[in-house]
PDB file of N, CA and C in Angstrom:
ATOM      1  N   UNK A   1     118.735 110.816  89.958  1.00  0.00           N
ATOM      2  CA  UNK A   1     117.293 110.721  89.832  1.00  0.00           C
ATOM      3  C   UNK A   1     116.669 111.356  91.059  1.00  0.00           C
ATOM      4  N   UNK A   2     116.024 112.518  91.093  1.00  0.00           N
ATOM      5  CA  UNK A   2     115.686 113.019  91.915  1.00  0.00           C
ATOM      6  C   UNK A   2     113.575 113.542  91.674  1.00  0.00           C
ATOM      7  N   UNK A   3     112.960 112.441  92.553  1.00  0.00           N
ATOM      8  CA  UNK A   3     111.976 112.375  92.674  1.00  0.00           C
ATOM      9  C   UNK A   3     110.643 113.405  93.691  1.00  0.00           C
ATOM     10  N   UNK A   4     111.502 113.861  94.177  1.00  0.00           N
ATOM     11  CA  UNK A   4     110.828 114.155  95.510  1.00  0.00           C
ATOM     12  C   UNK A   4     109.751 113.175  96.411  1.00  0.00           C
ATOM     13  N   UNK A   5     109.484 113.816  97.608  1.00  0.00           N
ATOM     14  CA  UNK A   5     108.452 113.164  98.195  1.00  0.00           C
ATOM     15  C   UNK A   5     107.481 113.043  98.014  1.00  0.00           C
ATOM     16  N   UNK A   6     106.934 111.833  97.536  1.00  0.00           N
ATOM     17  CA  UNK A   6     105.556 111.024  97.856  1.00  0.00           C
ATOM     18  C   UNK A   6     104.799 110.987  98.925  1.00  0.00           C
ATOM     19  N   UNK A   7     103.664 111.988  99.000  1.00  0.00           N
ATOM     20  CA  UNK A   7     102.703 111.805  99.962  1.00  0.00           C
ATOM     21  C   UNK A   7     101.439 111.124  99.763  1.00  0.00           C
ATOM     22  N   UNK A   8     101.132 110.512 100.519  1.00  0.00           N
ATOM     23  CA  UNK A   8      99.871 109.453 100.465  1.00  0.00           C
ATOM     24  C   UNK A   8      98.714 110.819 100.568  1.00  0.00           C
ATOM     25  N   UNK A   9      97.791 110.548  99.735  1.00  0.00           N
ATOM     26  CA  UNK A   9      96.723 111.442 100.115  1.00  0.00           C
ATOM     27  C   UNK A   9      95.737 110.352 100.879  1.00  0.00           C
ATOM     28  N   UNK A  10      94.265 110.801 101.708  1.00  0.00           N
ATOM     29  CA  UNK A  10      93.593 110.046 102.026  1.00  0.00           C
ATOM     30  C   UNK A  10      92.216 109.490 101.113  1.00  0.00           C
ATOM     31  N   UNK A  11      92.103 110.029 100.280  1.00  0.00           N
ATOM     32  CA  UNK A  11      91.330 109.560  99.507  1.00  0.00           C
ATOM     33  C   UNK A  11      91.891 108.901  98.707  1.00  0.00           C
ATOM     34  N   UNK A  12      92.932 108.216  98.853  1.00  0.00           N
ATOM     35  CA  UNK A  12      93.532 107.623  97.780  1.00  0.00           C
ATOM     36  C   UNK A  12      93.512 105.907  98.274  1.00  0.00           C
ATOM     37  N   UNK A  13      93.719 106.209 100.178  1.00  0.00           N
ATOM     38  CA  UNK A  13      93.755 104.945 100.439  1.00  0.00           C
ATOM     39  C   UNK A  13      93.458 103.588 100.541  1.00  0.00           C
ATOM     40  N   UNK A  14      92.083 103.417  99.830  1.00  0.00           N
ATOM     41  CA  UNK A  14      91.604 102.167  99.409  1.00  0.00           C
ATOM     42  C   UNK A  14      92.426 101.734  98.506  1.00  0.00           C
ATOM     43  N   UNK A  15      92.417 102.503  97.118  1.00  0.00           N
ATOM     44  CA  UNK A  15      93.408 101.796  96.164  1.00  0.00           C
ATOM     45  C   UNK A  15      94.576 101.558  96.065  1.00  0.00           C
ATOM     46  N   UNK A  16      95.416 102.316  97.527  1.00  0.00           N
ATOM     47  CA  UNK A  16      96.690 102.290  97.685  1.00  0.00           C
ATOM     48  C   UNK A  16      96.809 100.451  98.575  1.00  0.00           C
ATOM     49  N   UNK A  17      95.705 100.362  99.492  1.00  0.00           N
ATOM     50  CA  UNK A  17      95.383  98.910 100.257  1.00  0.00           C
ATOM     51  C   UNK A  17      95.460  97.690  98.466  1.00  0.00           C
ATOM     52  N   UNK A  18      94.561  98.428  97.657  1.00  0.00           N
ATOM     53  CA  UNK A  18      94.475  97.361  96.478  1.00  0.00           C
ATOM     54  C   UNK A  18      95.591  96.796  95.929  1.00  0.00           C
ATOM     55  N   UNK A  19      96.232  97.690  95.880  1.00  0.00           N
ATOM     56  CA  UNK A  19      97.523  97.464  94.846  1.00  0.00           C
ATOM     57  C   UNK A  19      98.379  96.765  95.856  1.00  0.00           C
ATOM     58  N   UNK A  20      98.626  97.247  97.508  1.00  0.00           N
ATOM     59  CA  UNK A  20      99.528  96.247  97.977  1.00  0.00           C
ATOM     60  C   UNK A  20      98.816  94.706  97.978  1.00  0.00           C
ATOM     61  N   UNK A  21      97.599  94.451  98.225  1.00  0.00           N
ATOM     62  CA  UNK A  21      96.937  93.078  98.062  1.00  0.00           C
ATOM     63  C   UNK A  21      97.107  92.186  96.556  1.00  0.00           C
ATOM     64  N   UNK A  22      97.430  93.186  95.361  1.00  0.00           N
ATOM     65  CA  UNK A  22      97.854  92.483  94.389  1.00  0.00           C
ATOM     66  C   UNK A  22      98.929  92.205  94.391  1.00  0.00           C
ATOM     67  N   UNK A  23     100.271  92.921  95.192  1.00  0.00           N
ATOM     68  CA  UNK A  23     101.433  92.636  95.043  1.00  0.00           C
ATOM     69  C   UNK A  23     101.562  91.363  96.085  1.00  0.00           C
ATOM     70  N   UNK A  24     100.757  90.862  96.769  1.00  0.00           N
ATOM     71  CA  UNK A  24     100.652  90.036  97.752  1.00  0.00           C
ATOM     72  C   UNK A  24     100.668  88.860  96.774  1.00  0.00           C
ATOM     73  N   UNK A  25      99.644  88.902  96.324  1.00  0.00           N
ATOM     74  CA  UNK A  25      98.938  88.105  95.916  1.00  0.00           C
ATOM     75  C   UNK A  25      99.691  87.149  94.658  1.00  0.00           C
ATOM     76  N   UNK A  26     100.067  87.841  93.907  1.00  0.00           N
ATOM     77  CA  UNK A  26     101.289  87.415  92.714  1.00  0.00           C
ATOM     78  C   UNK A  26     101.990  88.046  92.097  1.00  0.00           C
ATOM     79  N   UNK A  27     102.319  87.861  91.159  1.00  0.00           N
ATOM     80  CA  UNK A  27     103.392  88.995  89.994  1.00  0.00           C
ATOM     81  C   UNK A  27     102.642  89.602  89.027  1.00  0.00           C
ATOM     82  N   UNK A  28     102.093  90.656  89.440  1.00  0.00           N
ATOM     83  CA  UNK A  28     101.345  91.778  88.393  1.00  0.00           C
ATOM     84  C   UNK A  28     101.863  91.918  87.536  1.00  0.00           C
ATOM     85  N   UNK A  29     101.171  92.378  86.281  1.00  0.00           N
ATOM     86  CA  UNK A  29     101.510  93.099  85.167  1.00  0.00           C
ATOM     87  C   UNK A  29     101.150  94.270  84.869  1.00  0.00           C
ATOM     88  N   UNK A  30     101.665  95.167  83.929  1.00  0.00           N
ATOM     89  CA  UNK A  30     101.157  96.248  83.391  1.00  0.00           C
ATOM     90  C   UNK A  30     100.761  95.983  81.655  1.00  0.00           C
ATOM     91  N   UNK A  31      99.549  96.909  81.696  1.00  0.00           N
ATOM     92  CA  UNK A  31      98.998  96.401  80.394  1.00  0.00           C
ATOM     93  C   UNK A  31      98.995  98.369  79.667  1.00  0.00           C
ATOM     94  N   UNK A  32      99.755  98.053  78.468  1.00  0.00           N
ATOM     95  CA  UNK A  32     100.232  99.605  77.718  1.00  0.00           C
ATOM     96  C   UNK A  32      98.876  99.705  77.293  1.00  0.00           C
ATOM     97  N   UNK A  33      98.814 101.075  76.586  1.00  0.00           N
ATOM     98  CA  UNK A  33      98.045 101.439  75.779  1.00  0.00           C
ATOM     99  C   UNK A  33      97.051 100.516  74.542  1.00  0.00           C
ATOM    100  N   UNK A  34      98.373  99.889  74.271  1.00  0.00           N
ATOM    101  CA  UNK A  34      97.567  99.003  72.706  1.00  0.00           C
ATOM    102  C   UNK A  34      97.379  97.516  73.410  1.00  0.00           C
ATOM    103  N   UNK A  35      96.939  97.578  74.741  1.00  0.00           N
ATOM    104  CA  UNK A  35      96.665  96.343  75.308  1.00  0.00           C
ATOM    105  C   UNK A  35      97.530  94.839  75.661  1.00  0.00           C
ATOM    106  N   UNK A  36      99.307  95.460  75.290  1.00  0.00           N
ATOM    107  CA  UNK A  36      99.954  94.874  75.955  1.00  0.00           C
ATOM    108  C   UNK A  36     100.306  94.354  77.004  1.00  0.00           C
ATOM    109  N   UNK A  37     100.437  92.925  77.480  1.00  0.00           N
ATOM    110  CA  UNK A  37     100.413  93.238  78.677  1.00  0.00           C
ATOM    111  C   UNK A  37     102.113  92.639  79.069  1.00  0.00           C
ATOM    112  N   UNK A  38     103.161  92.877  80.524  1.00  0.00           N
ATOM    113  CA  UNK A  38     104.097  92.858  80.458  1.00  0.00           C
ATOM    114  C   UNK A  38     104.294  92.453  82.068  1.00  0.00           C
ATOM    115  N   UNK A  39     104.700  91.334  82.556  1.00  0.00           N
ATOM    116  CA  UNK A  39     104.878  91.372  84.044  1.00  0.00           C
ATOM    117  C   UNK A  39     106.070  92.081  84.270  1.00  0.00           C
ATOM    118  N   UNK A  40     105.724  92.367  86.067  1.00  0.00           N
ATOM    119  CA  UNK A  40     106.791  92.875  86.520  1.00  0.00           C
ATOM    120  C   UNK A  40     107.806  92.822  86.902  1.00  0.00           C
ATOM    121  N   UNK A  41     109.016  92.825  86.232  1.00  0.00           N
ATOM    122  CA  UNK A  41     110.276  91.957  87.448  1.00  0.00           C
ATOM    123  C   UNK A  41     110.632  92.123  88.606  1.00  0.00           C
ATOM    124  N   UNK A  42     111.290  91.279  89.073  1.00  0.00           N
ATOM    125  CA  UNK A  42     111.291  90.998  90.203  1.00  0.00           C
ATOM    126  C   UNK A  42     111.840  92.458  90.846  1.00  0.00           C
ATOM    127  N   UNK A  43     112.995  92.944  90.885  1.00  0.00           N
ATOM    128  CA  UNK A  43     112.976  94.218  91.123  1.00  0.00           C
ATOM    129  C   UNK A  43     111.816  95.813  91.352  1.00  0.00           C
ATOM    130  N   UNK A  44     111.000  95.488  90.666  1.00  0.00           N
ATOM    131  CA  UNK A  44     110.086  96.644  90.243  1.00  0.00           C
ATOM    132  C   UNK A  44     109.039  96.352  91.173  1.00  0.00           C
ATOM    133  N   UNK A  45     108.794  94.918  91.355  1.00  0.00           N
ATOM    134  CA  UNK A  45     107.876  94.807  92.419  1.00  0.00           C
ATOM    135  C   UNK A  45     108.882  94.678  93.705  1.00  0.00           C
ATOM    136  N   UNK A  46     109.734  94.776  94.293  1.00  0.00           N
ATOM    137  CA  UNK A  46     110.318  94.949  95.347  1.00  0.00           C
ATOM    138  C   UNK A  46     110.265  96.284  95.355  1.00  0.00           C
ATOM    139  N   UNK A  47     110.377  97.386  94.618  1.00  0.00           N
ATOM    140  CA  UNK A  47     110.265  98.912  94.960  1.00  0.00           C
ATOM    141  C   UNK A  47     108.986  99.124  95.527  1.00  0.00           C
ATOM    142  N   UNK A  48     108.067  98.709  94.595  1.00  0.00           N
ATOM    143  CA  UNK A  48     106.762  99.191  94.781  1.00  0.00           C
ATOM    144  C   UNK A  48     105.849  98.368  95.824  1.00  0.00           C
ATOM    145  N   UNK A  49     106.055  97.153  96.425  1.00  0.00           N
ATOM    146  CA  UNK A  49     106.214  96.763  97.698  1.00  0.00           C
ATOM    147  C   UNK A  49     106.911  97.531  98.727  1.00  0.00           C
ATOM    148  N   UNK A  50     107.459  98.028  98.432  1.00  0.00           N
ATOM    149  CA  UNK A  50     108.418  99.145  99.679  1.00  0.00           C
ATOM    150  C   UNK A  50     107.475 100.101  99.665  1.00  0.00           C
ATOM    151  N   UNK A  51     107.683 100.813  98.720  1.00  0.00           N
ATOM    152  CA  UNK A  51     106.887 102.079  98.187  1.00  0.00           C
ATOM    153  C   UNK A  51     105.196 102.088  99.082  1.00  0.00           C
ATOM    154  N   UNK A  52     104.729 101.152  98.408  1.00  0.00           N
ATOM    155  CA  UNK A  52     103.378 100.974  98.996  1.00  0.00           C
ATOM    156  C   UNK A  52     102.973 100.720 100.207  1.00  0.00           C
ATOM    157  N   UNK A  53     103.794  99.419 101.089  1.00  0.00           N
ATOM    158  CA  UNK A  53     104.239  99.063 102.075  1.00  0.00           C
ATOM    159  C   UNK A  53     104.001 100.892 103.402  1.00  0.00           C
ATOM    160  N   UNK A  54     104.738 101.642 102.867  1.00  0.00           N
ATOM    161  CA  UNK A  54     105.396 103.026 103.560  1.00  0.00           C
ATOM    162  C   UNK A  54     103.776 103.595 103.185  1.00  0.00           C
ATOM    163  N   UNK A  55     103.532 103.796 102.329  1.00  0.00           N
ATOM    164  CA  UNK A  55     102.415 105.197 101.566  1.00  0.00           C
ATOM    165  C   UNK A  55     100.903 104.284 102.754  1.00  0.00           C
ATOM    166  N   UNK A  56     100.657 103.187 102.442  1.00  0.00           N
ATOM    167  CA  UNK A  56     100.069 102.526 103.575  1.00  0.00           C
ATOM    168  C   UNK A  56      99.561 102.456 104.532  1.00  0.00           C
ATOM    169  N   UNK A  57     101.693 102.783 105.255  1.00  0.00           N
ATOM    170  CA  UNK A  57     101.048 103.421 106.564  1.00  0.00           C
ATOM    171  C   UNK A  57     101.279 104.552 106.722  1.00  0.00           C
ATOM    172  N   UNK A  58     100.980 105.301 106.226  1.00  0.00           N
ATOM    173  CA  UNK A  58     100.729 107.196 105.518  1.00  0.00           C
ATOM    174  C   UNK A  58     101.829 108.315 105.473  1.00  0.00           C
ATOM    175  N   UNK A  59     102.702 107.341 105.279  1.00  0.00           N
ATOM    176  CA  UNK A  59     103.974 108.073 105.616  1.00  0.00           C
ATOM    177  C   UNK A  59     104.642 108.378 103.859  1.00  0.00           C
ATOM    178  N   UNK A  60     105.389 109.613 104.126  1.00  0.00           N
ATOM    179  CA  UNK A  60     105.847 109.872 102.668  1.00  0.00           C
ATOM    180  C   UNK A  60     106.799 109.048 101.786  1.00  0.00           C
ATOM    181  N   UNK A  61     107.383 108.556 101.149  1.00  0.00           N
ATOM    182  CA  UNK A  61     108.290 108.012 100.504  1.00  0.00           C
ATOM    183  C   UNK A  61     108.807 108.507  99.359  1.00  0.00           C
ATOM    184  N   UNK A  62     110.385 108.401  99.194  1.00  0.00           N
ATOM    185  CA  UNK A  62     111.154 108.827  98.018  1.00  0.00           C
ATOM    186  C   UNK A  62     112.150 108.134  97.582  1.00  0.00           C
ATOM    187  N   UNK A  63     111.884 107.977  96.280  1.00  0.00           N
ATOM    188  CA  UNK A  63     112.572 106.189  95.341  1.00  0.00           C
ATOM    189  C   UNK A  63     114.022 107.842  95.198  1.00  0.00           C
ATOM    190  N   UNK A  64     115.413 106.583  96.137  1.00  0.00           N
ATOM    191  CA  UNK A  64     116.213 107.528  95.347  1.00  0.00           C
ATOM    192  C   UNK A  64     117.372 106.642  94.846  1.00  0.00           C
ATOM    193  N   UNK A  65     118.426 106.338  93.469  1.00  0.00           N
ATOM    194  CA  UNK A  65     119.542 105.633  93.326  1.00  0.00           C
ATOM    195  C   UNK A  65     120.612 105.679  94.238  1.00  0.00           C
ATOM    196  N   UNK A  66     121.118 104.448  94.187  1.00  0.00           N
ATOM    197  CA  UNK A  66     121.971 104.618  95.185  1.00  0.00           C
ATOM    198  C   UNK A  66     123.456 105.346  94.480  1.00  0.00           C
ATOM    199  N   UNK A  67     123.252 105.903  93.059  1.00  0.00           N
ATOM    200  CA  UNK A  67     124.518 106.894  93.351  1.00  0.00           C
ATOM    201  C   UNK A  67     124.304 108.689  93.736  1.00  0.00           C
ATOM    202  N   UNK A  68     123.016 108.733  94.570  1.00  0.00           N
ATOM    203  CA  UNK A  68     122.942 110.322  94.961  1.00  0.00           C
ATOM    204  C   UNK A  68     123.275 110.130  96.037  1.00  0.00           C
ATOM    205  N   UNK A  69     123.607 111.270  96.204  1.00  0.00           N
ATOM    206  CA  UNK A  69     124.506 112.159  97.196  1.00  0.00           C
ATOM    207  C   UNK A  69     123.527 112.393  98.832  1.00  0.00           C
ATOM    208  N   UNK A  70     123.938 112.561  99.780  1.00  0.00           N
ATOM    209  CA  UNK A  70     123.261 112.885 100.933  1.00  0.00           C
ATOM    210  C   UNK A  70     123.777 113.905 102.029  1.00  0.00           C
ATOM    211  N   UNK A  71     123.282 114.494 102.510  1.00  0.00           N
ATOM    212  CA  UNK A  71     124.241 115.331 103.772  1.00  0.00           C
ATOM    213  C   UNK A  71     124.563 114.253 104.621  1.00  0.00           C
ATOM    214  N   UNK A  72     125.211 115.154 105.494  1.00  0.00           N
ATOM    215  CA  UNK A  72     125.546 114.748 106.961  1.00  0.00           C
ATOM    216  C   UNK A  72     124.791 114.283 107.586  1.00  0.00           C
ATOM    217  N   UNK A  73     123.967 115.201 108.312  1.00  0.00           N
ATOM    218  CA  UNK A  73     122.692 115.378 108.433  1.00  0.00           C
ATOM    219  C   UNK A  73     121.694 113.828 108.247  1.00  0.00           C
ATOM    220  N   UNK A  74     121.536 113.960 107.178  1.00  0.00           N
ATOM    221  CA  UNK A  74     120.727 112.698 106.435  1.00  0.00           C
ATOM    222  C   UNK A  74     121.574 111.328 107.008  1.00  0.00           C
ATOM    223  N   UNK A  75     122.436 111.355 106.417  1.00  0.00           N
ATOM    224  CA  UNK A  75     122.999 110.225 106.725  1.00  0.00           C
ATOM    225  C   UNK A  75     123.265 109.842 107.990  1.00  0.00           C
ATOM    226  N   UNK A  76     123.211 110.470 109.047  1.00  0.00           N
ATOM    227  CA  UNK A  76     123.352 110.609 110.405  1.00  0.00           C
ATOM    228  C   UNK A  76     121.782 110.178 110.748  1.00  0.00           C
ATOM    229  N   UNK A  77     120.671 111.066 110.423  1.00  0.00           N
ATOM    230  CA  UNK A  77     119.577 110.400 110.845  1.00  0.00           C
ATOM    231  C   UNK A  77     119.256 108.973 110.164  1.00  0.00           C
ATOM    232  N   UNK A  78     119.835 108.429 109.085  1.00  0.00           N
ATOM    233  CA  UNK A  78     119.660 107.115 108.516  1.00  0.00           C
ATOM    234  C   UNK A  78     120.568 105.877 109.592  1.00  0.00           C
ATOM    235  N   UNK A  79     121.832 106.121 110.162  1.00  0.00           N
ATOM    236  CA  UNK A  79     122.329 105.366 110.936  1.00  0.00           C
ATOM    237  C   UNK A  79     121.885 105.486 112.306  1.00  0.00           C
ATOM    238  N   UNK A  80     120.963 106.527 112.493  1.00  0.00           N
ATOM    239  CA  UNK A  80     120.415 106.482 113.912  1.00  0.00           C
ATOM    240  C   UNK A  80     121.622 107.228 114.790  1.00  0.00           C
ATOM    241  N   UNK A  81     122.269 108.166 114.564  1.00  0.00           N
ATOM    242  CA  UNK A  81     123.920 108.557 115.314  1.00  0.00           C
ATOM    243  C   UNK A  81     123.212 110.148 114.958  1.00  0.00           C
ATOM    244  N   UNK A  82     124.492 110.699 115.665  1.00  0.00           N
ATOM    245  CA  UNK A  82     124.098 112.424 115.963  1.00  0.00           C
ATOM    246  C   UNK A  82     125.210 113.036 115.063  1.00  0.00           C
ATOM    247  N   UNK A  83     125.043 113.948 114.143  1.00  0.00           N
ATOM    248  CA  UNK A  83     125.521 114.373 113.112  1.00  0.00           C
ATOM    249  C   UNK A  83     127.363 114.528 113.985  1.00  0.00           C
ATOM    250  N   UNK A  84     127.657 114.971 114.653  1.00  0.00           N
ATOM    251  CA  UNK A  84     128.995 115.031 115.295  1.00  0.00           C
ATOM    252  C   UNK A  84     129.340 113.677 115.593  1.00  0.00           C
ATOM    253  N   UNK A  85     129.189 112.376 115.654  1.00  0.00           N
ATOM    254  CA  UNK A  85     129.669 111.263 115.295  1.00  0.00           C
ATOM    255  C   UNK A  85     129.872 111.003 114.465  1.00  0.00           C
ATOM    256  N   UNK A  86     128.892 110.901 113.617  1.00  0.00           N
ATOM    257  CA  UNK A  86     128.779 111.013 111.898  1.00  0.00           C
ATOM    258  C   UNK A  86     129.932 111.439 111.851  1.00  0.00           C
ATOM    259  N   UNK A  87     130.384 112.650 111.427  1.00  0.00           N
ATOM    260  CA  UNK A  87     131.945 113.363 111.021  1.00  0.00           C
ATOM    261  C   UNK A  87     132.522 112.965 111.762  1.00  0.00           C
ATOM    262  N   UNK A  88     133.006 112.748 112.879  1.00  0.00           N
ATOM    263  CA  UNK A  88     134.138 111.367 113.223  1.00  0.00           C
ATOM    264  C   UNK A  88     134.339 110.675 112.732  1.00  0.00           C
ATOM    265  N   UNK A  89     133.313 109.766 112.191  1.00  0.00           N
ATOM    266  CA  UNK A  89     133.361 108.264 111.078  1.00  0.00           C
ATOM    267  C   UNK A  89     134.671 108.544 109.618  1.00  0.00           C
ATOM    268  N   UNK A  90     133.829 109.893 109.260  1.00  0.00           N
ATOM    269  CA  UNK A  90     134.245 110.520 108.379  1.00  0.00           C
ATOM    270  C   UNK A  90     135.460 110.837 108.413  1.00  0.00           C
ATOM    271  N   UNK A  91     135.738 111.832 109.350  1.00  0.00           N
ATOM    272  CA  UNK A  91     137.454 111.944 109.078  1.00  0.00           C
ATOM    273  C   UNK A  91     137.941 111.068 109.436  1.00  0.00           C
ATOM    274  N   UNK A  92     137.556 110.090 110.338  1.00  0.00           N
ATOM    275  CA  UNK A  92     138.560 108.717 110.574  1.00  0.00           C
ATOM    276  C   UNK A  92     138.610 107.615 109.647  1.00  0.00           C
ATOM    277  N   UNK A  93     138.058 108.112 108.237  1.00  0.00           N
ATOM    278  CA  UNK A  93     138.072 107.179 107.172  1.00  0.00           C
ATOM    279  C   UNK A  93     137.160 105.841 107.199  1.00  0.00           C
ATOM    280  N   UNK A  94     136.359 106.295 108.223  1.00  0.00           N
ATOM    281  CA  UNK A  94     136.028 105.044 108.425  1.00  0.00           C
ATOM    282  C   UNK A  94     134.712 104.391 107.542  1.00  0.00           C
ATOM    283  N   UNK A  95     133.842 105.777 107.079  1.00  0.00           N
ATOM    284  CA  UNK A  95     132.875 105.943 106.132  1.00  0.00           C
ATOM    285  C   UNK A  95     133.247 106.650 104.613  1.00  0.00           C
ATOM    286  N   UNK A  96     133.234 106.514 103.387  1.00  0.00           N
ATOM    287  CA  UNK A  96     133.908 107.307 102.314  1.00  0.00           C
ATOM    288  C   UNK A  96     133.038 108.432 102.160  1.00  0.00           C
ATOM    289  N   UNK A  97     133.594 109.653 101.797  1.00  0.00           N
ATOM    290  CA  UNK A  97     132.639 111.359 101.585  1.00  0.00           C
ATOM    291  C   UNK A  97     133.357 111.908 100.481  1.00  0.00           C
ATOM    292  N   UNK A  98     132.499 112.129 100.027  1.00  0.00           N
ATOM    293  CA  UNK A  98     133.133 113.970  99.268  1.00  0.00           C
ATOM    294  C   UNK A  98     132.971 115.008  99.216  1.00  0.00           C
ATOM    295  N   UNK A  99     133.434 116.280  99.227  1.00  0.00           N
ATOM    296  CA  UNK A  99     133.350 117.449  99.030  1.00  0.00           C
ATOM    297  C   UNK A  99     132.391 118.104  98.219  1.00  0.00           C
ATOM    298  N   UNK A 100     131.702 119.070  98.283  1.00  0.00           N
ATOM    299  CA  UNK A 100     130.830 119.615  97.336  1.00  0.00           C
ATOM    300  C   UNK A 100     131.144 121.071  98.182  1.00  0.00           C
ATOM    301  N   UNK A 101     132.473 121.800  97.644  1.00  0.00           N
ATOM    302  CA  UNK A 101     133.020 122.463  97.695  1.00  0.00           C
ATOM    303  C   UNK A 101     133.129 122.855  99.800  1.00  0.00           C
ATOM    304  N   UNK A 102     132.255 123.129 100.133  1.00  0.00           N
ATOM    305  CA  UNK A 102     132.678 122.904 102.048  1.00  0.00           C
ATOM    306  C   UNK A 102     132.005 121.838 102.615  1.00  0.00           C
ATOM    307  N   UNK A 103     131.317 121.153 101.669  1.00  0.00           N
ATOM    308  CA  UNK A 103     130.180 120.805 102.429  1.00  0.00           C
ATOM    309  C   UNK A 103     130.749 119.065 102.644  1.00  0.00           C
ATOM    310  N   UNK A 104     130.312 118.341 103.220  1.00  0.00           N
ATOM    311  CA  UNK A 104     130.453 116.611 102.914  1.00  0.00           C
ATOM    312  C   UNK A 104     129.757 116.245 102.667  1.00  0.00           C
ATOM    313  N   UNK A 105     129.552 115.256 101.343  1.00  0.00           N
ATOM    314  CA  UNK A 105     128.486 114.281 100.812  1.00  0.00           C
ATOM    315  C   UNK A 105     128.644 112.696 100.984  1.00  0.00           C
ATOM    316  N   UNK A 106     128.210 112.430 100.899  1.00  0.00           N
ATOM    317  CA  UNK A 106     128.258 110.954 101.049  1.00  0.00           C
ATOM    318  C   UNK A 106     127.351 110.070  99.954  1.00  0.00           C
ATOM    319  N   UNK A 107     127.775 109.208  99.421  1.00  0.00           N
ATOM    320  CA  UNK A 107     126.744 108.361  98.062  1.00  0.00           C
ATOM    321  C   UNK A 107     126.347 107.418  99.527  1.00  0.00           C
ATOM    322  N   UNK A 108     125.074 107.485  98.639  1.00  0.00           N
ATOM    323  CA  UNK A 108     123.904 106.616  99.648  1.00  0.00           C
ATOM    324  C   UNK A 108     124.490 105.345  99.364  1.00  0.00           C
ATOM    325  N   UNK A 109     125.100 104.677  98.334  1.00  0.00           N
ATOM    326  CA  UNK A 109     125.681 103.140  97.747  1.00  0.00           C
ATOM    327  C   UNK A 109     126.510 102.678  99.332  1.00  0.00           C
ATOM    328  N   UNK A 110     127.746 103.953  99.120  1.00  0.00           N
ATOM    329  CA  UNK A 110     128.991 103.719 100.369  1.00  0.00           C
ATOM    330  C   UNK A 110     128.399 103.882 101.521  1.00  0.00           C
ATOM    331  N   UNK A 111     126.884 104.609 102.215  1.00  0.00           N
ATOM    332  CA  UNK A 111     126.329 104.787 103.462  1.00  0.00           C
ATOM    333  C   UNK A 111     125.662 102.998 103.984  1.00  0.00           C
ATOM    334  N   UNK A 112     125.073 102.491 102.738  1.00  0.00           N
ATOM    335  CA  UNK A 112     124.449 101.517 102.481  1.00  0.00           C
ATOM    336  C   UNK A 112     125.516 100.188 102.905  1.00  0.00           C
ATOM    337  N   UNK A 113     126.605 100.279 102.349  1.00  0.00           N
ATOM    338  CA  UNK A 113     127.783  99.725 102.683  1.00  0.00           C
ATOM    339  C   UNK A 113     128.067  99.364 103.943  1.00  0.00           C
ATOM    340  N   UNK A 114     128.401 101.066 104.475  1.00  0.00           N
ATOM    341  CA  UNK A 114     128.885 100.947 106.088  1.00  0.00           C
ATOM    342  C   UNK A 114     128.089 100.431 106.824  1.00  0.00           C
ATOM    343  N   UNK A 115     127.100 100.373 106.506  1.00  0.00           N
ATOM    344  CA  UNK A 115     125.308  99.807 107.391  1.00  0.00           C
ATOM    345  C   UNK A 115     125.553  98.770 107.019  1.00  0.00           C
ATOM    346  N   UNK A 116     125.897  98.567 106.353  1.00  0.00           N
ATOM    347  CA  UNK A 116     126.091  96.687 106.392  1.00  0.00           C
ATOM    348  C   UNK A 116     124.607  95.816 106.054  1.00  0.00           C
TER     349      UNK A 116
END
């Protein structure tokens, strides 16, 4: 699932303040087209508490599963370490990777893991 980045625009930010004050507040629903209405589970409002939480404070955000793939790189700036530690971890087995033909990937699930 590949979303890209979410940027907060500024004219947006009152209603972006609204929606986190409803998620405050209780368990929203969404109401369809033919006036259904459907709360949210518990999950969906933990994203969009994150989500909103981030956009908020004007920073970009991107919903990604935890079975995609990440660089080095990435995953190195996610543990806070310098990409040449990172690949230490790596060949010392100590983090799981795979190949994408030269490159090393890593599933965000197993990065998520090692972070504990």
């Amino acid at each position: 699932m590949r979303t890209g980045m979410i940027t907060p625009r500024p004219s947006e930010a009152a209603q972006v303040r609204r929606v986190q004050q409803m998620l405050d507040q209780g368990k929203p629903s969404l109401i369809d087209a033919k006036g259904t209405r459907i709360a949210l589970p518990a999950a969906i409002r933990a994203v969009l508490k994150s989500a909103v939480k981030g956009l908020e404070a004007g920073r970009s955000v991107n919903v990604i599963t935890d079975d995609e793939t990440i660089t080095t790189q990435r995953a190195a700036d996610i543990l806070g370490v310098s990409r040449p530690h990172l690949v230490k971890l790596l060949e010392a087995g100590e983090l799981l990777f795979h190949k994408t033909g030269s490159h090393r990937r890593i599933y965000l699930r197993d990065l998520n893991a090692y972070a504990g």
